[in-house]
N, C-alpha and C. Protein backbone atom coordinates (compact mmCIF):
# COMPACT_ATOMS: atom_id res chain seq x y z
N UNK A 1 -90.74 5.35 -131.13
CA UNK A 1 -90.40 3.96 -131.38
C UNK A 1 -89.07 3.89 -132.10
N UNK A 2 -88.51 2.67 -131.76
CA UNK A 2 -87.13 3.05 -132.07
C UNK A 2 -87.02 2.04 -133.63
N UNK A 3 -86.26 2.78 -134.52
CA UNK A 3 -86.42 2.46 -135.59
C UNK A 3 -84.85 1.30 -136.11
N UNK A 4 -84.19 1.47 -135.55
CA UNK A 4 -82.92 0.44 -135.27
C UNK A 4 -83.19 -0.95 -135.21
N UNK A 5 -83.03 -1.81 -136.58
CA UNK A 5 -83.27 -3.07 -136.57
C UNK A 5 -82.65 -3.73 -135.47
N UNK A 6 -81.71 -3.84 -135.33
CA UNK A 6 -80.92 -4.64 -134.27
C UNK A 6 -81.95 -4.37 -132.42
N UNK A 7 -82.50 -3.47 -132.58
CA UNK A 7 -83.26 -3.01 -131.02
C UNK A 7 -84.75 -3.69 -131.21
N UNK A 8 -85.24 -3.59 -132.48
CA UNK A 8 -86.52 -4.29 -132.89
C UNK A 8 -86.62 -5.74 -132.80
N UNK A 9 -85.35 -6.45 -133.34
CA UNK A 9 -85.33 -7.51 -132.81
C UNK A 9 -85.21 -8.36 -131.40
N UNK A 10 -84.50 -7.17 -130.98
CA UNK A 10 -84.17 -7.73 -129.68
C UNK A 10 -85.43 -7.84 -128.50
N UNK A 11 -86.12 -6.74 -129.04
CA UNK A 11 -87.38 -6.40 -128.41
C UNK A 11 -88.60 -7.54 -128.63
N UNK A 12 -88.69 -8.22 -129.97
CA UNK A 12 -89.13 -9.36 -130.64
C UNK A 12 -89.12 -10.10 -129.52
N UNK A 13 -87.72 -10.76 -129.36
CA UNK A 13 -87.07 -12.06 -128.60
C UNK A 13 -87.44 -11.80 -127.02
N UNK A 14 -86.93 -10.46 -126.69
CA UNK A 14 -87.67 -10.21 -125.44
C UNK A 14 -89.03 -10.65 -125.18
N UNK A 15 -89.91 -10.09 -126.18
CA UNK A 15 -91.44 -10.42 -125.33
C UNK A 15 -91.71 -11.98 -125.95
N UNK A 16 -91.11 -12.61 -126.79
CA UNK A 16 -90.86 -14.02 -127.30
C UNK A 16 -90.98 -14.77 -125.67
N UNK A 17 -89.70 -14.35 -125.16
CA UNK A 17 -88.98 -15.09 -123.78
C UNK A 17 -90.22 -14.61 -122.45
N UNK A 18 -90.64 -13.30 -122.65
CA UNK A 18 -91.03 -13.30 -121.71
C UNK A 18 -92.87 -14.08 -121.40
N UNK A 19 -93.18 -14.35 -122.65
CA UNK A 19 -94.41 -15.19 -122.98
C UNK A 19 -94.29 -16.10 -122.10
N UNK A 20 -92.72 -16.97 -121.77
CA UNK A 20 -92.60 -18.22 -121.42
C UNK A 20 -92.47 -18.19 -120.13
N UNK A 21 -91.83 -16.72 -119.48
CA UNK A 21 -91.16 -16.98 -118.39
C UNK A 21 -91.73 -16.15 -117.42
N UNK A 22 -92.26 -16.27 -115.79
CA UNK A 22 -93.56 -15.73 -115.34
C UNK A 22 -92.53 -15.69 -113.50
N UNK A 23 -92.05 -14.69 -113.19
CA UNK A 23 -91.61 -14.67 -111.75
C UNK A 23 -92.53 -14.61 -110.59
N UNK A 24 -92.77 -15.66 -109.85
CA UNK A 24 -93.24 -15.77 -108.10
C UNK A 24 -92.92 -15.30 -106.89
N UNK A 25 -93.12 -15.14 -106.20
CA UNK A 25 -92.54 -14.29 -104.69
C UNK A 25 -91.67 -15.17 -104.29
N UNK A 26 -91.82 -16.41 -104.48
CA UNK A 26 -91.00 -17.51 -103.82
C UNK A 26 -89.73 -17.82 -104.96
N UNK A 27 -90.13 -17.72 -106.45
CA UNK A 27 -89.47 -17.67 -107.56
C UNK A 27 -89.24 -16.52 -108.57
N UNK A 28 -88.80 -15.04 -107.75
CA UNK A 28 -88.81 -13.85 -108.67
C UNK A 28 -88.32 -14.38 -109.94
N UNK A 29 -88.38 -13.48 -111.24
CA UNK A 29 -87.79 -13.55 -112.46
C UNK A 29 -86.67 -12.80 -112.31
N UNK A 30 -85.47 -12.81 -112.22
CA UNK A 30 -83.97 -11.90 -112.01
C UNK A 30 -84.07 -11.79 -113.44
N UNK A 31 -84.12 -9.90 -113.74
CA UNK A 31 -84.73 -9.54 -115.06
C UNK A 31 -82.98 -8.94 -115.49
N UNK A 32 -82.41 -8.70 -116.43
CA UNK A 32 -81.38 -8.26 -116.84
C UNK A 32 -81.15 -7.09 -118.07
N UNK A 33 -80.73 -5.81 -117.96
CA UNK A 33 -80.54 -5.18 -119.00
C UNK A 33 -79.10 -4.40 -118.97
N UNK A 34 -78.51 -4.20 -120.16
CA UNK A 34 -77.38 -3.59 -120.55
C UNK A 34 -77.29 -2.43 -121.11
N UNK A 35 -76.65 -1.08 -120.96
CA UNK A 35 -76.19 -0.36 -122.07
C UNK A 35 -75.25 -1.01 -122.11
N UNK A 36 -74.60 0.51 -123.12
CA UNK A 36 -73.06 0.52 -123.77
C UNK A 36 -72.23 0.70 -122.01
N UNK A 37 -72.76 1.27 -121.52
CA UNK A 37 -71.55 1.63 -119.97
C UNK A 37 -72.05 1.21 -118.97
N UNK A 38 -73.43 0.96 -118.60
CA UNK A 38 -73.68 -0.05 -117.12
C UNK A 38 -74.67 -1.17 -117.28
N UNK A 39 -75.01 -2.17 -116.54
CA UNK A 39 -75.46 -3.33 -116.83
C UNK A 39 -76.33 -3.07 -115.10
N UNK A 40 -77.82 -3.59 -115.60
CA UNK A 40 -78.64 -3.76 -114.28
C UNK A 40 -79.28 -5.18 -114.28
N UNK A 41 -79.64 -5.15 -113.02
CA UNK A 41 -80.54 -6.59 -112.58
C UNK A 41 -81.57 -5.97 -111.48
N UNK A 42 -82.51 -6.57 -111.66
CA UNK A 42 -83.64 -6.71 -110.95
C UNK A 42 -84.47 -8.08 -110.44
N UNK A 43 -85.36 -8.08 -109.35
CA UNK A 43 -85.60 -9.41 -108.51
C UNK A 43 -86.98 -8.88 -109.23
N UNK A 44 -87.95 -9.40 -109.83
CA UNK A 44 -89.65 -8.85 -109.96
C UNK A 44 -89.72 -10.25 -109.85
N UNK A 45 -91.32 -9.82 -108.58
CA UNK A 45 -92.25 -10.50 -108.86
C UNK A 45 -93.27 -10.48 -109.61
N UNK A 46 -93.73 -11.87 -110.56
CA UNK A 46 -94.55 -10.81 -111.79
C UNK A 46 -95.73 -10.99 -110.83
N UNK A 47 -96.22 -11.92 -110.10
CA UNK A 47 -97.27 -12.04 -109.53
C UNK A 47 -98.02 -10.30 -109.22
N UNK A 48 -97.52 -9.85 -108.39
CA UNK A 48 -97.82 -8.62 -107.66
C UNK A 48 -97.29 -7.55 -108.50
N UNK A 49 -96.51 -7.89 -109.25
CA UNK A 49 -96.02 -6.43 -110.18
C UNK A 49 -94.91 -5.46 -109.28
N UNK A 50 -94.13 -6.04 -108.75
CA UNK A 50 -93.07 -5.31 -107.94
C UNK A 50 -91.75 -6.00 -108.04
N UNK A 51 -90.89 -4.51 -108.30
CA UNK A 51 -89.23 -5.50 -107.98
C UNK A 51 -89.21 -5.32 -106.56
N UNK A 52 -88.50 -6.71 -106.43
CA UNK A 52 -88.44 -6.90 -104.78
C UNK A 52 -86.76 -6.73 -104.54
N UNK A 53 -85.88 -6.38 -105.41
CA UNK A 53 -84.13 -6.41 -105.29
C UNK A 53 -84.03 -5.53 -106.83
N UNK A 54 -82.81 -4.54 -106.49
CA UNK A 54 -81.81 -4.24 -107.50
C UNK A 54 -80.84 -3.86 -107.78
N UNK A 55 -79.80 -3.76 -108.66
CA UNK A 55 -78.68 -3.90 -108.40
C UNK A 55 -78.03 -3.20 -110.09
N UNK A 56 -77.50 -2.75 -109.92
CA UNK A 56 -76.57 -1.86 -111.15
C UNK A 56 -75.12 -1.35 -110.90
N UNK A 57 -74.43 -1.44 -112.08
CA UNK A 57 -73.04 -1.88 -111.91
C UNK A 57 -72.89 0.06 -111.96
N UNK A 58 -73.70 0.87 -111.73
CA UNK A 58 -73.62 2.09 -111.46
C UNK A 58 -73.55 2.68 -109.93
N UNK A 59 -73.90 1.64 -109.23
CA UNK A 59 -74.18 1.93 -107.67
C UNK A 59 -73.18 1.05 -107.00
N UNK A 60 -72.12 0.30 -107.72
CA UNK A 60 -71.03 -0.60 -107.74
C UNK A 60 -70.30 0.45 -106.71
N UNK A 61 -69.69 0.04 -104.99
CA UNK A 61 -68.72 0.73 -104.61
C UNK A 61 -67.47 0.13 -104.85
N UNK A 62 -66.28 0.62 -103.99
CA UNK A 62 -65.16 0.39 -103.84
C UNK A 62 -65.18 -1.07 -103.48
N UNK A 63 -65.78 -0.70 -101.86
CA UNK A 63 -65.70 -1.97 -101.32
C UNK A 63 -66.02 -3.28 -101.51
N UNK A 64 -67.84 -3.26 -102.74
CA UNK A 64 -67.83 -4.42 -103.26
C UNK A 64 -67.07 -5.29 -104.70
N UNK A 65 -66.20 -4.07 -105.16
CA UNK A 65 -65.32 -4.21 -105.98
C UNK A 65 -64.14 -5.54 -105.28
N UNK A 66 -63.93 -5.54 -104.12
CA UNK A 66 -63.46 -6.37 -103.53
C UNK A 66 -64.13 -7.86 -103.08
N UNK A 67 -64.86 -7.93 -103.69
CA UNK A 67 -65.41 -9.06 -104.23
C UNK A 67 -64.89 -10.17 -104.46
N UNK A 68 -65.14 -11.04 -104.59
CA UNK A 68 -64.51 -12.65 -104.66
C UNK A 68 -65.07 -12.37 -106.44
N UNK A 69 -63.89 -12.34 -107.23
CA UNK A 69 -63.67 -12.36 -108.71
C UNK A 69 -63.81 -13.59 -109.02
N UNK A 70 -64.32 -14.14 -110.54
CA UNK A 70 -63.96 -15.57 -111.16
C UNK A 70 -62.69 -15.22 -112.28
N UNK A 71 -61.85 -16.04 -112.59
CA UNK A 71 -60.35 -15.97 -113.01
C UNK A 71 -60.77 -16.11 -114.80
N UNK A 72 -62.58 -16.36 -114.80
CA UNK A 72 -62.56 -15.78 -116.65
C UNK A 72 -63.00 -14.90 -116.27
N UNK A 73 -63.68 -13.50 -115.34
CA UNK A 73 -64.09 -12.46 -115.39
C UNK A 73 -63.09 -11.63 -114.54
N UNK A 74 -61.69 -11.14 -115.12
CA UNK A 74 -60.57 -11.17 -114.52
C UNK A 74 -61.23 -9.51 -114.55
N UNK A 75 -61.36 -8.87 -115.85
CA UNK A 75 -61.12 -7.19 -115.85
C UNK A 75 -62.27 -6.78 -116.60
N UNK A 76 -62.79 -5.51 -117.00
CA UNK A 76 -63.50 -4.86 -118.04
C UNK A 76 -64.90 -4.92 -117.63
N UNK A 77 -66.07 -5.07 -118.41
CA UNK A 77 -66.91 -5.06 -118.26
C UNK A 77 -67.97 -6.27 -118.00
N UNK A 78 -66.95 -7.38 -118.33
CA UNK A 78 -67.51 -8.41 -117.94
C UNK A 78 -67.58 -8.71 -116.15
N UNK A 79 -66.04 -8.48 -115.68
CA UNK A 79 -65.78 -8.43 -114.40
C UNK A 79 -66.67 -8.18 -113.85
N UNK A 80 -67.37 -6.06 -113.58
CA UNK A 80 -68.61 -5.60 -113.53
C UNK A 80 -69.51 -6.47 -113.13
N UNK A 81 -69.88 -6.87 -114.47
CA UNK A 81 -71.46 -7.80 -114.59
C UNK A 81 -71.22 -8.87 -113.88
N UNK A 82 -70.11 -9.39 -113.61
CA UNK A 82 -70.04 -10.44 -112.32
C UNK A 82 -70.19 -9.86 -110.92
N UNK A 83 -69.62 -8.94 -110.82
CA UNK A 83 -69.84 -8.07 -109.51
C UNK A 83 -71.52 -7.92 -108.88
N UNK A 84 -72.07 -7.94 -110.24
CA UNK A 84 -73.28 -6.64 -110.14
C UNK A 84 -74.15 -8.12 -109.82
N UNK A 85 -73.99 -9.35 -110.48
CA UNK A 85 -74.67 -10.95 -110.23
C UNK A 85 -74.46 -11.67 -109.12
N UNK A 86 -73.02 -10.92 -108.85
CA UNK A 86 -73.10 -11.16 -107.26
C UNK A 86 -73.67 -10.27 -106.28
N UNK A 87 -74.05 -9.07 -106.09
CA UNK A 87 -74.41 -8.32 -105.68
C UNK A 87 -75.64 -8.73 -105.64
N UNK A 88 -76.62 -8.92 -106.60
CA UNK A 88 -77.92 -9.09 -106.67
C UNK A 88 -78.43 -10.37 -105.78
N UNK A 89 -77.66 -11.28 -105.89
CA UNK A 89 -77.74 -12.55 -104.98
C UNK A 89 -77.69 -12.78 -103.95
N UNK A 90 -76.89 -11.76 -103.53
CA UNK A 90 -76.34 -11.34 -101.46
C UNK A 90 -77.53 -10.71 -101.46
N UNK A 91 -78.12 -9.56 -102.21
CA UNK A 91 -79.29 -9.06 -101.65
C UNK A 91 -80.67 -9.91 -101.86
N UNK A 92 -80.98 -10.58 -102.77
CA UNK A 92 -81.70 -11.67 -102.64
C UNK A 92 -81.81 -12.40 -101.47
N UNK A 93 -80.31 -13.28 -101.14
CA UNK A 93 -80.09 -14.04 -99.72
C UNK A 93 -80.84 -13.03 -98.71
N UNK A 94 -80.39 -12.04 -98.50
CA UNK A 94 -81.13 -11.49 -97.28
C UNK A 94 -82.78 -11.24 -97.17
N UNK A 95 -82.84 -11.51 -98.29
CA UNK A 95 -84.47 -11.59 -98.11
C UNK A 95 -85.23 -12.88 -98.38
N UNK A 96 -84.36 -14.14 -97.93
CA UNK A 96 -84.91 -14.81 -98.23
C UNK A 96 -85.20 -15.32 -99.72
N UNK A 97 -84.36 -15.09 -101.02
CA UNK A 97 -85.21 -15.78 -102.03
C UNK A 97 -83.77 -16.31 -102.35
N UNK A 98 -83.63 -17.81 -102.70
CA UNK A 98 -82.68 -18.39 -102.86
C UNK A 98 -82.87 -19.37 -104.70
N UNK A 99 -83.97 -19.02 -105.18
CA UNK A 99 -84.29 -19.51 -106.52
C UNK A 99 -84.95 -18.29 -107.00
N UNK A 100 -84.21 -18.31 -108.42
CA UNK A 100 -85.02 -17.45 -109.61
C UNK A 100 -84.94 -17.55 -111.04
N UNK A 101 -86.03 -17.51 -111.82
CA UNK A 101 -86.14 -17.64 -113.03
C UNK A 101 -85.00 -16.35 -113.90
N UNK A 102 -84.13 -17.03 -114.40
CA UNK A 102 -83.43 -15.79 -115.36
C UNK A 102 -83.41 -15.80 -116.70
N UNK A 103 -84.10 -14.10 -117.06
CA UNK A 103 -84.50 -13.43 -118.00
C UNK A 103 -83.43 -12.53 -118.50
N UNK A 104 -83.15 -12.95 -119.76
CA UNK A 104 -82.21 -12.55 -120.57
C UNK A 104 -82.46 -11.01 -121.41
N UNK A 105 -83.35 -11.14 -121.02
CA UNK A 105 -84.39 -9.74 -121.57
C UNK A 105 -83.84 -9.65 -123.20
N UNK A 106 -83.89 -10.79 -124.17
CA UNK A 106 -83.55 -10.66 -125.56
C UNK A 106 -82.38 -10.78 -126.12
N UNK A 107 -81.40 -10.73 -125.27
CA UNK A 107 -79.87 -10.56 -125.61
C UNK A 107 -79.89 -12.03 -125.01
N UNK A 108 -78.13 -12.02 -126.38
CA UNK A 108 -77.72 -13.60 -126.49
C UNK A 108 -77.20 -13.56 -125.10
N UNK A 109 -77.13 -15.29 -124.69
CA UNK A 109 -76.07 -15.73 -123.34
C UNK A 109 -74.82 -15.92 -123.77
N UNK A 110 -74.28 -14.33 -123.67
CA UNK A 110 -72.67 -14.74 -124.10
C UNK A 110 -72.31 -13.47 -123.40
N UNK A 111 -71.20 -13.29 -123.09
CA UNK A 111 -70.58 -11.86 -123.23
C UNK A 111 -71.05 -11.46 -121.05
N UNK A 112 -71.21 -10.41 -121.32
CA UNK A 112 -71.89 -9.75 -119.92
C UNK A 112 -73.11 -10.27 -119.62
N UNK A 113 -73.92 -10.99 -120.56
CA UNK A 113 -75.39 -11.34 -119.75
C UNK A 113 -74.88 -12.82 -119.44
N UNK A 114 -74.07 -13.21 -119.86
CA UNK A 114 -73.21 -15.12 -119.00
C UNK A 114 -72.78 -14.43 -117.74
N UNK A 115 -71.96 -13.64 -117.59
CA UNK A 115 -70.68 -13.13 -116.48
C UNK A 115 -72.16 -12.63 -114.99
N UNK A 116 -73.27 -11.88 -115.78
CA UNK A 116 -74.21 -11.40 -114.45
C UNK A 116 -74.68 -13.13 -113.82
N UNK A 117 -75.13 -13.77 -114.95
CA UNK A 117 -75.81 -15.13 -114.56
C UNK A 117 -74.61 -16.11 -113.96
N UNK A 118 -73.50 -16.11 -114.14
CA UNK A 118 -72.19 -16.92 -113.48
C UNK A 118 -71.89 -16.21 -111.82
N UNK A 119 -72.08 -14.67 -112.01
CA UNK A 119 -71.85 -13.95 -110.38
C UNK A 119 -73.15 -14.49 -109.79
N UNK A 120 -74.29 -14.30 -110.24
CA UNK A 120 -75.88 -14.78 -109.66
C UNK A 120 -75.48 -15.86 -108.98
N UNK A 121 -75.10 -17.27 -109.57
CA UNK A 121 -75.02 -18.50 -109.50
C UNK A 121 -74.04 -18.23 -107.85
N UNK A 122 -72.45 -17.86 -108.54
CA UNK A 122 -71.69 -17.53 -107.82
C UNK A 122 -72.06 -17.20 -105.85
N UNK A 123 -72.78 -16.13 -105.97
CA UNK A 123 -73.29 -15.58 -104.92
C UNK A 123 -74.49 -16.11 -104.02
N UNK A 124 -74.62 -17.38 -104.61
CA UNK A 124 -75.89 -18.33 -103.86
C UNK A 124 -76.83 -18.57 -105.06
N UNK A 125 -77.57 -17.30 -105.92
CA UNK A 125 -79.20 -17.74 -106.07
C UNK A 125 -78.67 -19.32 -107.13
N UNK A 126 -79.96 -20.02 -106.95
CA UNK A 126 -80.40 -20.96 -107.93
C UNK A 126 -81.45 -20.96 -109.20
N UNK A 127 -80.38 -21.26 -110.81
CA UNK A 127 -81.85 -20.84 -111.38
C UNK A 127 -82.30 -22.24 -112.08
């Protein structure tokens, strides 16, 4: 168990949020987590207990680097997490899920967890 106040809390707020927030097949929960060097997303349905989409700014190629950018997520790691929110959304579209509940997984909406939820938006899903 990790003894790092700042991770204890976050973990708090996490299962806080996730009390409230419950993903459907028709309405996955697009779940979100960060290190220090890559940022992931996932489609779960909580119903059935399966991710149905995922997406990490580790499996990021060249080619989707060529991406349709937003002009505040110009460079760095925010850019990324726009990439990786768009990414997750094209693969969503193809399966059909065009709405999803988004889970912040504990971390504030600022920084890289805004930039994944602005590419999400960006790339079709609705939350």
């Amino acid at each position: 168990m990790a003894t790092d106040p700042k991770i204890l809390l976050r973990k708090k707020r996490r299962l806080r949020i996730r009390a409230k927030i419950k993903g459907t097949a028709k309405r996955p929960r697009l779940s979100v987590f960060k290190s220090n060097k890559y940022i992931y997303a996932q489609l779960i349905d909580d119903d059935k207990g399966v991710t149905l989409e995922s997406a990490c700014s580790l499996n990021l190629k060249k080619s989707e680097d060529k991406m349709e950018t937003n002009e505040k997520y110009s460079k760095g790691k925010k850019a990324v997490a726009f990439l990786v929110g768009q990414l997750i959304a094209k693969k969503g579209l193809k399966k059909g899920i065009e709405e999803a509940v988004f889970d912040r997984g504990g971390y504030k909406y600022q920084g890289r967890i805004e930039a994944i939820a602005e590419g999400a938006r960006a790339g079709g899903l609705k939350f």
